[in-house]
PDB file of N, CA and C in Angstrom:
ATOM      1  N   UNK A   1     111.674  70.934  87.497  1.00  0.00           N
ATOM      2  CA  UNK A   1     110.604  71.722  86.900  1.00  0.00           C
ATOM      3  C   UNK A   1     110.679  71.508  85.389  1.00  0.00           C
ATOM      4  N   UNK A   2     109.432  71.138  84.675  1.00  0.00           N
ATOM      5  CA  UNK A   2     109.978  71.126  83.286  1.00  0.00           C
ATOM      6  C   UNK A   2     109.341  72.390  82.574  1.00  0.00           C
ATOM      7  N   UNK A   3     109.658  72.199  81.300  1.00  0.00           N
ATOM      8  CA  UNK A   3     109.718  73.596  80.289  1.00  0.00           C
ATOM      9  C   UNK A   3     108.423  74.269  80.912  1.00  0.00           C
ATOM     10  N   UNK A   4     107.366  73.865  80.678  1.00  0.00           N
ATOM     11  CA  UNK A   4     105.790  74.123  80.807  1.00  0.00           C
ATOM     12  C   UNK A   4     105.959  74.841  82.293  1.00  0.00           C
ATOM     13  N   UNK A   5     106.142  74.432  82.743  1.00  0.00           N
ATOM     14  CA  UNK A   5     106.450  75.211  84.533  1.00  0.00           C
ATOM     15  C   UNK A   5     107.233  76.348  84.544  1.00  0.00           C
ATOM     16  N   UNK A   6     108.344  76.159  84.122  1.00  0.00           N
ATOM     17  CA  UNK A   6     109.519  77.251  84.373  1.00  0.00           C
ATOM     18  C   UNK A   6     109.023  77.926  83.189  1.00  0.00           C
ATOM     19  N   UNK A   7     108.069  78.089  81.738  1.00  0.00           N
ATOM     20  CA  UNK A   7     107.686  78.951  81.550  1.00  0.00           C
ATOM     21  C   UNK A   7     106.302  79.835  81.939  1.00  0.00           C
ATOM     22  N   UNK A   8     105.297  79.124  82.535  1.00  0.00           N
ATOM     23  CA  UNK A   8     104.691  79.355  83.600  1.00  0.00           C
ATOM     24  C   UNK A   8     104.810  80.691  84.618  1.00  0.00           C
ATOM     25  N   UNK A   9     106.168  80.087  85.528  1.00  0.00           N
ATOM     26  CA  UNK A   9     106.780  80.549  86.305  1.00  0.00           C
ATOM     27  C   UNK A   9     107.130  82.161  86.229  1.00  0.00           C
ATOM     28  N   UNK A  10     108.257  81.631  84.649  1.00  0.00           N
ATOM     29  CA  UNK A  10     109.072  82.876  84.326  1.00  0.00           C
ATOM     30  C   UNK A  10     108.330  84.073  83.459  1.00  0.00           C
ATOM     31  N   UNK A  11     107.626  83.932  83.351  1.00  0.00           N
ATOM     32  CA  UNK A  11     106.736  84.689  82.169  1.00  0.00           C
ATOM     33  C   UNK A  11     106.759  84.855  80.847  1.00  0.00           C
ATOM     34  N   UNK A  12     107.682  83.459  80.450  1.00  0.00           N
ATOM     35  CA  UNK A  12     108.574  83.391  78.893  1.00  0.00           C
ATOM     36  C   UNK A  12     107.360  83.202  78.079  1.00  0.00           C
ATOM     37  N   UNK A  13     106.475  82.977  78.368  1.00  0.00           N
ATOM     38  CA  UNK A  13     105.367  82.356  77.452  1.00  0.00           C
ATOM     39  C   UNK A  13     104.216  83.416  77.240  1.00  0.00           C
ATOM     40  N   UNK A  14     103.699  83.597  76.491  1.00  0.00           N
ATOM     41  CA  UNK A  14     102.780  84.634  75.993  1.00  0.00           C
ATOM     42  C   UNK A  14     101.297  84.881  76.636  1.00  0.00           C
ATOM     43  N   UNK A  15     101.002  84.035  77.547  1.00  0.00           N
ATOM     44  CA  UNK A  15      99.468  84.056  78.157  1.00  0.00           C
ATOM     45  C   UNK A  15      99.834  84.289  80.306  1.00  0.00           C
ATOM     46  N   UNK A  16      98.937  85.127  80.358  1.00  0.00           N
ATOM     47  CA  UNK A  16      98.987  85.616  81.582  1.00  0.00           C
ATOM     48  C   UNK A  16      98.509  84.585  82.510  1.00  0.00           C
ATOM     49  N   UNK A  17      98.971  84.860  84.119  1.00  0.00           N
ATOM     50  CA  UNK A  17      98.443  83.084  84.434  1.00  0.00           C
ATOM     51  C   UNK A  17      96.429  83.780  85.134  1.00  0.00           C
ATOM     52  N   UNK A  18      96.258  82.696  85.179  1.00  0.00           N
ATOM     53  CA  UNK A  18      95.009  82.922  85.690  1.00  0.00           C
ATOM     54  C   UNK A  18      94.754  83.157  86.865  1.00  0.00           C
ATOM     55  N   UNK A  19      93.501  83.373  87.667  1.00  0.00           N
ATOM     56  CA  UNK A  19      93.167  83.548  88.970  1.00  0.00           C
ATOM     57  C   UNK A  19      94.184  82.699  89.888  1.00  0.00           C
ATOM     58  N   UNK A  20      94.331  81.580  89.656  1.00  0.00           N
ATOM     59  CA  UNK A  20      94.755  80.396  90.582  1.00  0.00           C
ATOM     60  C   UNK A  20      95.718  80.646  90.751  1.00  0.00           C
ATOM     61  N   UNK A  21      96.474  80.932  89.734  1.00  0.00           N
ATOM     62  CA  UNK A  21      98.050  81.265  89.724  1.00  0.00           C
ATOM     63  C   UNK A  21      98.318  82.760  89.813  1.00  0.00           C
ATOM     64  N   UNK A  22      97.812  83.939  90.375  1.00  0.00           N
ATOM     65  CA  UNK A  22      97.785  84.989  89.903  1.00  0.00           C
ATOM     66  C   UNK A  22      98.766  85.086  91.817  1.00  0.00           C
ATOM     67  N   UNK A  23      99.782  85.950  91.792  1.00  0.00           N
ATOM     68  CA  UNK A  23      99.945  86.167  93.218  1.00  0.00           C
ATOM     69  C   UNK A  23      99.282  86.653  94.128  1.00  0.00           C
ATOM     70  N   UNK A  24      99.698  86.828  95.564  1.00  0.00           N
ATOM     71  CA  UNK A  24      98.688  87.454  96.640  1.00  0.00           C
ATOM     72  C   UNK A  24      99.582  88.754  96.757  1.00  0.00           C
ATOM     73  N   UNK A  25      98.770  89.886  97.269  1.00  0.00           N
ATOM     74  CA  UNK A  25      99.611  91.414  96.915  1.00  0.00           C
ATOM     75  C   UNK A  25     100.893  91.244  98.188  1.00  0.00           C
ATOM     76  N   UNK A  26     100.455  90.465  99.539  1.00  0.00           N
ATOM     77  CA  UNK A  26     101.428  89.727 100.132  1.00  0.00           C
ATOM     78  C   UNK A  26     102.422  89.349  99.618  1.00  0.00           C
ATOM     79  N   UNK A  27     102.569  88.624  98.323  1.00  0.00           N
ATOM     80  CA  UNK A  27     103.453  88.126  97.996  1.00  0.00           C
ATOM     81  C   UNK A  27     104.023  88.914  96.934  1.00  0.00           C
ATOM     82  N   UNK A  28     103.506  89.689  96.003  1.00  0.00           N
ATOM     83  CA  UNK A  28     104.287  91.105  95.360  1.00  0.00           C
ATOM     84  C   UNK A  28     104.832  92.206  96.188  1.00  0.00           C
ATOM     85  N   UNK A  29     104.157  92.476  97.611  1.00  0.00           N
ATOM     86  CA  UNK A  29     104.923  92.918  98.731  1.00  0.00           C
ATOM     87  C   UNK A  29     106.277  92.977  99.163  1.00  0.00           C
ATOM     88  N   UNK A  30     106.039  91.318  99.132  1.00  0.00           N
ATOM     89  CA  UNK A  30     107.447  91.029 100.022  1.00  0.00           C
ATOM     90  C   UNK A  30     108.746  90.877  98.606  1.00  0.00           C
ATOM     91  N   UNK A  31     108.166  90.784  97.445  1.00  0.00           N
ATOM     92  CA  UNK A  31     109.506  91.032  96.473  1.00  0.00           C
ATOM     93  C   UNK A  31     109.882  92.239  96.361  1.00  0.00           C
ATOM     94  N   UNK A  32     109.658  93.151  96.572  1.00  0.00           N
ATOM     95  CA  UNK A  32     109.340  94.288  95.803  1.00  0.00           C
ATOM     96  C   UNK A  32     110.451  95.071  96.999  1.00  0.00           C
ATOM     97  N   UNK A  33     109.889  94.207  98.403  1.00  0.00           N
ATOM     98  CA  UNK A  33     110.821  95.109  99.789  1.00  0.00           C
ATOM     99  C   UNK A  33     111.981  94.132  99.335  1.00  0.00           C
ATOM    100  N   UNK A  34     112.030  92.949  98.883  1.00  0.00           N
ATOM    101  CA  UNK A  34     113.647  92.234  98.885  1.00  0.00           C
ATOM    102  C   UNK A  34     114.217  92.914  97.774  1.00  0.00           C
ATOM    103  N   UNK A  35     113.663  93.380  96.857  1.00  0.00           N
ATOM    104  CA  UNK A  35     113.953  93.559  95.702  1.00  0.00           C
ATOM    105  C   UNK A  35     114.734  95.254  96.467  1.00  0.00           C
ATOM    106  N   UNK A  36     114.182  96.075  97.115  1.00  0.00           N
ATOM    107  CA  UNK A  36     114.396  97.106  97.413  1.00  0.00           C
ATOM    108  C   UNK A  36     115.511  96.864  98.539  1.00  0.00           C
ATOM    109  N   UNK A  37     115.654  96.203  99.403  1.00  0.00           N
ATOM    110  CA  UNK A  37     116.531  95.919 100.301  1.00  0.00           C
ATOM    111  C   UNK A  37     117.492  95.681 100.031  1.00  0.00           C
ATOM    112  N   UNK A  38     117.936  94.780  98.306  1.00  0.00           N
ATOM    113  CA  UNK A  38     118.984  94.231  98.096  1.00  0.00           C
ATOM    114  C   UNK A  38     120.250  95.361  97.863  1.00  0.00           C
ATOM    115  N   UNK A  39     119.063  96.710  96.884  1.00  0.00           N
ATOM    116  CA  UNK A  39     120.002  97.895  96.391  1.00  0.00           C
ATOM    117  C   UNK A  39     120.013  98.564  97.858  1.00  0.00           C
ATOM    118  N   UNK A  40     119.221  98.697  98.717  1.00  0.00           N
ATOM    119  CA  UNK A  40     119.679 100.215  99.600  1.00  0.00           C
ATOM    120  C   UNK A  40     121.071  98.868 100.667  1.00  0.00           C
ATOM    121  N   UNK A  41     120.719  97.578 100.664  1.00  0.00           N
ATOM    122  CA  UNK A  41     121.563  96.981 101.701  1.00  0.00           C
ATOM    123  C   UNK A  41     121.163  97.525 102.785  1.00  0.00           C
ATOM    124  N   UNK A  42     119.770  96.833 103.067  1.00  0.00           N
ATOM    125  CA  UNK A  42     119.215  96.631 104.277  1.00  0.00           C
ATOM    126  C   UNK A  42     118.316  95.393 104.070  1.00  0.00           C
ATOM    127  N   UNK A  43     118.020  94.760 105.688  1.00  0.00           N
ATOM    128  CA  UNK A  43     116.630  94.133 105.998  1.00  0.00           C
ATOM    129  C   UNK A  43     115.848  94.581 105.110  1.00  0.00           C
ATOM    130  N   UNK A  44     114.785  93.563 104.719  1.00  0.00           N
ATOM    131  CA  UNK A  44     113.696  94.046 104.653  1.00  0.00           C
ATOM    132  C   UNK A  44     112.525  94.359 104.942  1.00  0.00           C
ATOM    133  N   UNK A  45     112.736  93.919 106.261  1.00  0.00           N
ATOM    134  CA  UNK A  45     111.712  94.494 107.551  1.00  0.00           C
ATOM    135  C   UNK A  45     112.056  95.462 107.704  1.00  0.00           C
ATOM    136  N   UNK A  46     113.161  96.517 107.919  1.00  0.00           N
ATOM    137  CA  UNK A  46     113.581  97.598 108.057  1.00  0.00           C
ATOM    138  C   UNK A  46     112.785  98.750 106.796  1.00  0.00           C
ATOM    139  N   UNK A  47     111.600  98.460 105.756  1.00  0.00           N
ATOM    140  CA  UNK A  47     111.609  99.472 104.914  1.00  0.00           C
ATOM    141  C   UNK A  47     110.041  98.870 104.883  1.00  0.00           C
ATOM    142  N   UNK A  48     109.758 100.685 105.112  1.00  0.00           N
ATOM    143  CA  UNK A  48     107.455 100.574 105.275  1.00  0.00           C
ATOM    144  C   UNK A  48     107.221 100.345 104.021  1.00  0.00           C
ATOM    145  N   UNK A  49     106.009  99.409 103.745  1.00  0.00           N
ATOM    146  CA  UNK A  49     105.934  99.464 102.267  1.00  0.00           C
ATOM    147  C   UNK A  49     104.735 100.091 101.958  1.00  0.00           C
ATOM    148  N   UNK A  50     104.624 101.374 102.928  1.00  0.00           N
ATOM    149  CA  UNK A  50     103.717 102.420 102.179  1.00  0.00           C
ATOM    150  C   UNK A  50     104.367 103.893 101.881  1.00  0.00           C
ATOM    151  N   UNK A  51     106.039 103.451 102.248  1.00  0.00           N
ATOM    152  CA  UNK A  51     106.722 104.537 101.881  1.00  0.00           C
ATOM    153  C   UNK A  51     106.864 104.913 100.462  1.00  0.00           C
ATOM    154  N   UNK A  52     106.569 106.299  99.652  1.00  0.00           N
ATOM    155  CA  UNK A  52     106.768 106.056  98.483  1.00  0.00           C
ATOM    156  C   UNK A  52     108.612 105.640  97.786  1.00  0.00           C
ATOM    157  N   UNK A  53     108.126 105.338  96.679  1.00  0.00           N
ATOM    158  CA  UNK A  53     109.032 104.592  96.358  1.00  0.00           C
ATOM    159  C   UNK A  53     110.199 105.665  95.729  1.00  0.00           C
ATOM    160  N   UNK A  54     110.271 106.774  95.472  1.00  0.00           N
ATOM    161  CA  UNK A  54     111.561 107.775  95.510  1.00  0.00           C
ATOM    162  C   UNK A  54     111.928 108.317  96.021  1.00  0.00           C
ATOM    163  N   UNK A  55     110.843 108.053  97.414  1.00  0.00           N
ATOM    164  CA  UNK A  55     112.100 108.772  98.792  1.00  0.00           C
ATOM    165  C   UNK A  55     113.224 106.915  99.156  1.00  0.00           C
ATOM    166  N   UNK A  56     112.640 105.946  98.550  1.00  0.00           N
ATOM    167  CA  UNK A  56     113.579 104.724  98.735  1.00  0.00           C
ATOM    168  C   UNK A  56     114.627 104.888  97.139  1.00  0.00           C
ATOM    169  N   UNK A  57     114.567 105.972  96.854  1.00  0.00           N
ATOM    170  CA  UNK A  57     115.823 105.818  95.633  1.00  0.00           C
ATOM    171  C   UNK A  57     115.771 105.108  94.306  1.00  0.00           C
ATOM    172  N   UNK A  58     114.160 105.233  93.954  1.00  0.00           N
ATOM    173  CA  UNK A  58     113.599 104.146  92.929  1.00  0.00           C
ATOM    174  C   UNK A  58     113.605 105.357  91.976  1.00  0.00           C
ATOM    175  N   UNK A  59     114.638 105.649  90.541  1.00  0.00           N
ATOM    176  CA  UNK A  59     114.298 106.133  89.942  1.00  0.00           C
ATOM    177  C   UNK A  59     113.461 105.399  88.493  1.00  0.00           C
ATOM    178  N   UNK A  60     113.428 106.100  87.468  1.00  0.00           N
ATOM    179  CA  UNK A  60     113.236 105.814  85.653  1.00  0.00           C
ATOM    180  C   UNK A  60     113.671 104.083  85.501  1.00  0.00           C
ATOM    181  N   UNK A  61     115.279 103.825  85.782  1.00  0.00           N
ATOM    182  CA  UNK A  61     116.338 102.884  85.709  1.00  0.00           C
ATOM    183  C   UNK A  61     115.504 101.842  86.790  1.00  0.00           C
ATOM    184  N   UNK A  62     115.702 102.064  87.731  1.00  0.00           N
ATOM    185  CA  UNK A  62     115.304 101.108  88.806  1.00  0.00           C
ATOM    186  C   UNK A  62     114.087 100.971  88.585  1.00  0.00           C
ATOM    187  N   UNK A  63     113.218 101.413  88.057  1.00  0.00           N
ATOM    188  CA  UNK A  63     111.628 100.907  87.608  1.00  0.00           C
ATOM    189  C   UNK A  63     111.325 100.211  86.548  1.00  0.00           C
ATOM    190  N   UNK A  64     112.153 100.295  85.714  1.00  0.00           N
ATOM    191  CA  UNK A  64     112.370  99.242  84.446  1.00  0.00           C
ATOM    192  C   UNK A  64     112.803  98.069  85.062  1.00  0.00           C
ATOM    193  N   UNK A  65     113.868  97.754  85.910  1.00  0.00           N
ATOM    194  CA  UNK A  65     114.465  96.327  86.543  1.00  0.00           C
ATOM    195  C   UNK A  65     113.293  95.968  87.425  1.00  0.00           C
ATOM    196  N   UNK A  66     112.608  97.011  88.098  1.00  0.00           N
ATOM    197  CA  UNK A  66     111.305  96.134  89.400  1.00  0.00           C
ATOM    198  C   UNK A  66     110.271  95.824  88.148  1.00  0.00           C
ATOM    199  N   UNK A  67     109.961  96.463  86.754  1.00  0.00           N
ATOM    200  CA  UNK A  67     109.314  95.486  85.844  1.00  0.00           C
ATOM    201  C   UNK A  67     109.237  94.634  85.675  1.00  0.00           C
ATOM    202  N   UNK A  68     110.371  94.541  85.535  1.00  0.00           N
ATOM    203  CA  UNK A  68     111.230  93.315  84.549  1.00  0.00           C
ATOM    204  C   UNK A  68     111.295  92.191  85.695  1.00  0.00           C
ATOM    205  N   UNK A  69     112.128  92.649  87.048  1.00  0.00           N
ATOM    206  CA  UNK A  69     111.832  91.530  87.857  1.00  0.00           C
ATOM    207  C   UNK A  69     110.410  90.794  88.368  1.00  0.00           C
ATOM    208  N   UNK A  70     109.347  92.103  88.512  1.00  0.00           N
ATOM    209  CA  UNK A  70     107.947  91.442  88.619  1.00  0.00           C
ATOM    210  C   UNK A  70     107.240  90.332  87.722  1.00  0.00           C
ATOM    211  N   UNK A  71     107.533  90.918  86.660  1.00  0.00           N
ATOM    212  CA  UNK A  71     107.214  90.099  85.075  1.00  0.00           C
ATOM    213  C   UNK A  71     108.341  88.594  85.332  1.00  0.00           C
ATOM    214  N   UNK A  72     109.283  88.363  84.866  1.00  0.00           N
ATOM    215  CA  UNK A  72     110.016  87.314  85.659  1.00  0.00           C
ATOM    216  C   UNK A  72     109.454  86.589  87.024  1.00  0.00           C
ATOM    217  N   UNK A  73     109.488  86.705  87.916  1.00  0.00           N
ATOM    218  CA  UNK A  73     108.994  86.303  89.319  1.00  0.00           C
ATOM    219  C   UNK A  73     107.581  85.770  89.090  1.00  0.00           C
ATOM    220  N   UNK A  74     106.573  86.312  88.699  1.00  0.00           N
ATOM    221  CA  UNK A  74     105.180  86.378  88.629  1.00  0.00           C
ATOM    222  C   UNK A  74     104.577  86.214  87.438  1.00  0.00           C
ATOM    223  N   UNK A  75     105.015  86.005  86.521  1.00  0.00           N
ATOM    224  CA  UNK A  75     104.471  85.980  84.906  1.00  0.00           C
ATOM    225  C   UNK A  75     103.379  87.265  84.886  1.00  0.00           C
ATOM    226  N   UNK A  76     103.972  88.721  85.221  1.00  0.00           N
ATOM    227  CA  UNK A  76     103.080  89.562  84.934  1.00  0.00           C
ATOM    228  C   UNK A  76     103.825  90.611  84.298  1.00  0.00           C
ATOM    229  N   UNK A  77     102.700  91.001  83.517  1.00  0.00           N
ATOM    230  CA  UNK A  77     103.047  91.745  82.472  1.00  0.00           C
ATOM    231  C   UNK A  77     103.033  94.079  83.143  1.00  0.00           C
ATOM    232  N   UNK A  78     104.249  94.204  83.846  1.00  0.00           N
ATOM    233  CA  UNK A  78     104.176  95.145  84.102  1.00  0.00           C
ATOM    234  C   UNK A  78     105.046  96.496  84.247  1.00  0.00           C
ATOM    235  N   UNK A  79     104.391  97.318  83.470  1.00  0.00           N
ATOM    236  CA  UNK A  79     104.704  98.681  82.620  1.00  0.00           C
ATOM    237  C   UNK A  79     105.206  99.459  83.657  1.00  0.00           C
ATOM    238  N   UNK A  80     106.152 100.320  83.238  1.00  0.00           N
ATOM    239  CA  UNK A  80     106.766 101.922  83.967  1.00  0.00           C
ATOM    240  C   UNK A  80     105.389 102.252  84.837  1.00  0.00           C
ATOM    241  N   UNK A  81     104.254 102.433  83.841  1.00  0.00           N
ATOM    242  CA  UNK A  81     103.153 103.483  84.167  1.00  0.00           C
ATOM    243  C   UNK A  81     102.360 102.312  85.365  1.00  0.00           C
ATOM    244  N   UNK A  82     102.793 101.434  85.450  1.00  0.00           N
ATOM    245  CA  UNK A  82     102.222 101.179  86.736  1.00  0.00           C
ATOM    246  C   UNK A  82     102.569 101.639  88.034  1.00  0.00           C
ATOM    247  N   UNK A  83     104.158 101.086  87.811  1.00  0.00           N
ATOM    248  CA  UNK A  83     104.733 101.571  89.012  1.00  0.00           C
ATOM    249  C   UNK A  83     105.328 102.721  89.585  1.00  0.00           C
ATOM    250  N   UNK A  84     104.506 104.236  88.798  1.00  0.00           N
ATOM    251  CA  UNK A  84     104.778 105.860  88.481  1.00  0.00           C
ATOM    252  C   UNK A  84     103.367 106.108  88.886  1.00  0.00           C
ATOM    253  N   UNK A  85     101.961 105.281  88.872  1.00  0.00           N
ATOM    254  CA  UNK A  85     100.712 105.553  89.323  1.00  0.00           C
ATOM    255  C   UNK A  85     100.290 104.908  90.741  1.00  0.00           C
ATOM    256  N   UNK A  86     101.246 103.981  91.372  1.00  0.00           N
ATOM    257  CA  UNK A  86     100.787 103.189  92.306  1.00  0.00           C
ATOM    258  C   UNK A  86     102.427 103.538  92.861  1.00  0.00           C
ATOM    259  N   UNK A  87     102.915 104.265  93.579  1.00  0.00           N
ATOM    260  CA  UNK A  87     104.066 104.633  93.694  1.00  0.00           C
ATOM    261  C   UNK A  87     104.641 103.941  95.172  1.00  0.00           C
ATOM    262  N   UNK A  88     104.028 103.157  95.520  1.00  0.00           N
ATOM    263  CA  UNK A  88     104.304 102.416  96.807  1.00  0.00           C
ATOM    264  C   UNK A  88     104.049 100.824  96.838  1.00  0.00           C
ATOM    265  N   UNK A  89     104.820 100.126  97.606  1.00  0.00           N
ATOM    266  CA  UNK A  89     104.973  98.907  97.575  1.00  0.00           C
ATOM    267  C   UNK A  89     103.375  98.403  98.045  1.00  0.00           C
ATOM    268  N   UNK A  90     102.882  98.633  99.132  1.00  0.00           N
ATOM    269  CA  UNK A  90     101.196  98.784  98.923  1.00  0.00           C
ATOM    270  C   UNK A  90     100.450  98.790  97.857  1.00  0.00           C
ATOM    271  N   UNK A  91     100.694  99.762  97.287  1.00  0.00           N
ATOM    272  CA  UNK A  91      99.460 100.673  96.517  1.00  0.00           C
ATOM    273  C   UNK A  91      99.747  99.740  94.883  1.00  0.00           C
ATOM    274  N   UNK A  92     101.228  99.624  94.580  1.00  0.00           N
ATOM    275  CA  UNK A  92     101.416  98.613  93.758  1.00  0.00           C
ATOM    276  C   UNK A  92     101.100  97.185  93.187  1.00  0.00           C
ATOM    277  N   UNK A  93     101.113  96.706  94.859  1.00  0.00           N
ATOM    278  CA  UNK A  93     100.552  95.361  94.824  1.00  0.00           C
ATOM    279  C   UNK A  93      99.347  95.027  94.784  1.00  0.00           C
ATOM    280  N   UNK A  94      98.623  96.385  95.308  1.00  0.00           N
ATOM    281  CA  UNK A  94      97.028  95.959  95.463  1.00  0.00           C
ATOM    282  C   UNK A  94      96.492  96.275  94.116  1.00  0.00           C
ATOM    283  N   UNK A  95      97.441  96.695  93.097  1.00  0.00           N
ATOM    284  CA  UNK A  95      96.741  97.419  91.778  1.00  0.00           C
ATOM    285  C   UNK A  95      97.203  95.977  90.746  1.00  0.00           C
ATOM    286  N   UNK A  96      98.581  95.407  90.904  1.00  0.00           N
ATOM    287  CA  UNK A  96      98.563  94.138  90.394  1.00  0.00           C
ATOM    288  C   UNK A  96      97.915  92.896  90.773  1.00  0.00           C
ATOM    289  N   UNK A  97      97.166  93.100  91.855  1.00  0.00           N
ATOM    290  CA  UNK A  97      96.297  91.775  92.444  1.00  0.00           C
ATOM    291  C   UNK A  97      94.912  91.801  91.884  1.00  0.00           C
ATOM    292  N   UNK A  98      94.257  93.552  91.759  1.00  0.00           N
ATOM    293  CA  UNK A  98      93.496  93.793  91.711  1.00  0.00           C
ATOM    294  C   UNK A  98      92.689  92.750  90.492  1.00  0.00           C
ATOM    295  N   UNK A  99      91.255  92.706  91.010  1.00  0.00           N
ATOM    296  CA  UNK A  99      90.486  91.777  89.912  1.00  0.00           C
ATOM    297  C   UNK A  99      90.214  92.365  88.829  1.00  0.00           C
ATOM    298  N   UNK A 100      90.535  91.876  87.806  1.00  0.00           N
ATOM    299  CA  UNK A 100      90.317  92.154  85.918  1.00  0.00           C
ATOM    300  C   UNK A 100      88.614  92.685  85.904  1.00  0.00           C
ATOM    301  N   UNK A 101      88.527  93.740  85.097  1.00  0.00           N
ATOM    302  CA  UNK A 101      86.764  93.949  84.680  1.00  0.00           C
ATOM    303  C   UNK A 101      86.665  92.050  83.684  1.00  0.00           C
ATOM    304  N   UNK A 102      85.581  91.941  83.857  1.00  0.00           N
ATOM    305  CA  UNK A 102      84.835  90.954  83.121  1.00  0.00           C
ATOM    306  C   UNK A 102      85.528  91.287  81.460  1.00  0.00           C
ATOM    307  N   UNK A 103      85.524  90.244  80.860  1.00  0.00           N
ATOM    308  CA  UNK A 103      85.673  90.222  79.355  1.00  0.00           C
ATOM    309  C   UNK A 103      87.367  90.491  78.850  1.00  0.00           C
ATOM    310  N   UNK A 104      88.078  90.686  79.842  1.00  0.00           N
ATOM    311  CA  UNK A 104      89.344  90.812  79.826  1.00  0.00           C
ATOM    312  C   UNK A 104      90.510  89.708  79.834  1.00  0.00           C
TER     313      UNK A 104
END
């Protein structure tokens, strides 16, 4: 992979990716349950992802790292206040997939 890719990739670079490259909420889904599976040490078929996310033990701390890991993973740029308004692995993904208003 060279620089241009792996910053792409990683979100090191300052411009958001576009439609083409933007993930499927499928695929912010399924990080979000690995990402959650890794701390409780379980499957991640074993955890609904319309359960909210502090009966799964996601506090303040752990919402800064699922940022930080989303942003990393996905080159997206995403805040506490997302994942405190969309409080489920569902409701999350469909709000980061969701299509931009025009002019944005």
């Amino acid at each position: 992979m060279n620089e241009t890719q792996q910053t792409q990739r990683t979100g090191s670079g300052a411009t958001a990716p576009d439609a083409a490259q933007r993930p499927s909420a499928d695929e912010i889904v399924a990080w979000v349950l690995g990402f959650l599976a890794e701390i409780l040490d379980v499957p991640p078929q074993d955890i609904d992802p319309a359960t909210p996310l502090d009966e799964l033990g996601v506090d303040s701390a752990t919402t800064l790292v699922l940022c930080a890991g989303l942003g990393e993973e996905f080159a997206l740029h995403v805040r506490p206040r997302d994942v405190f308004d969309h409080f489920t692995a569902d409701a999350l993904a469909r709000h980061l997939t969701a299509p931009l208003p025009a002019g944005v």
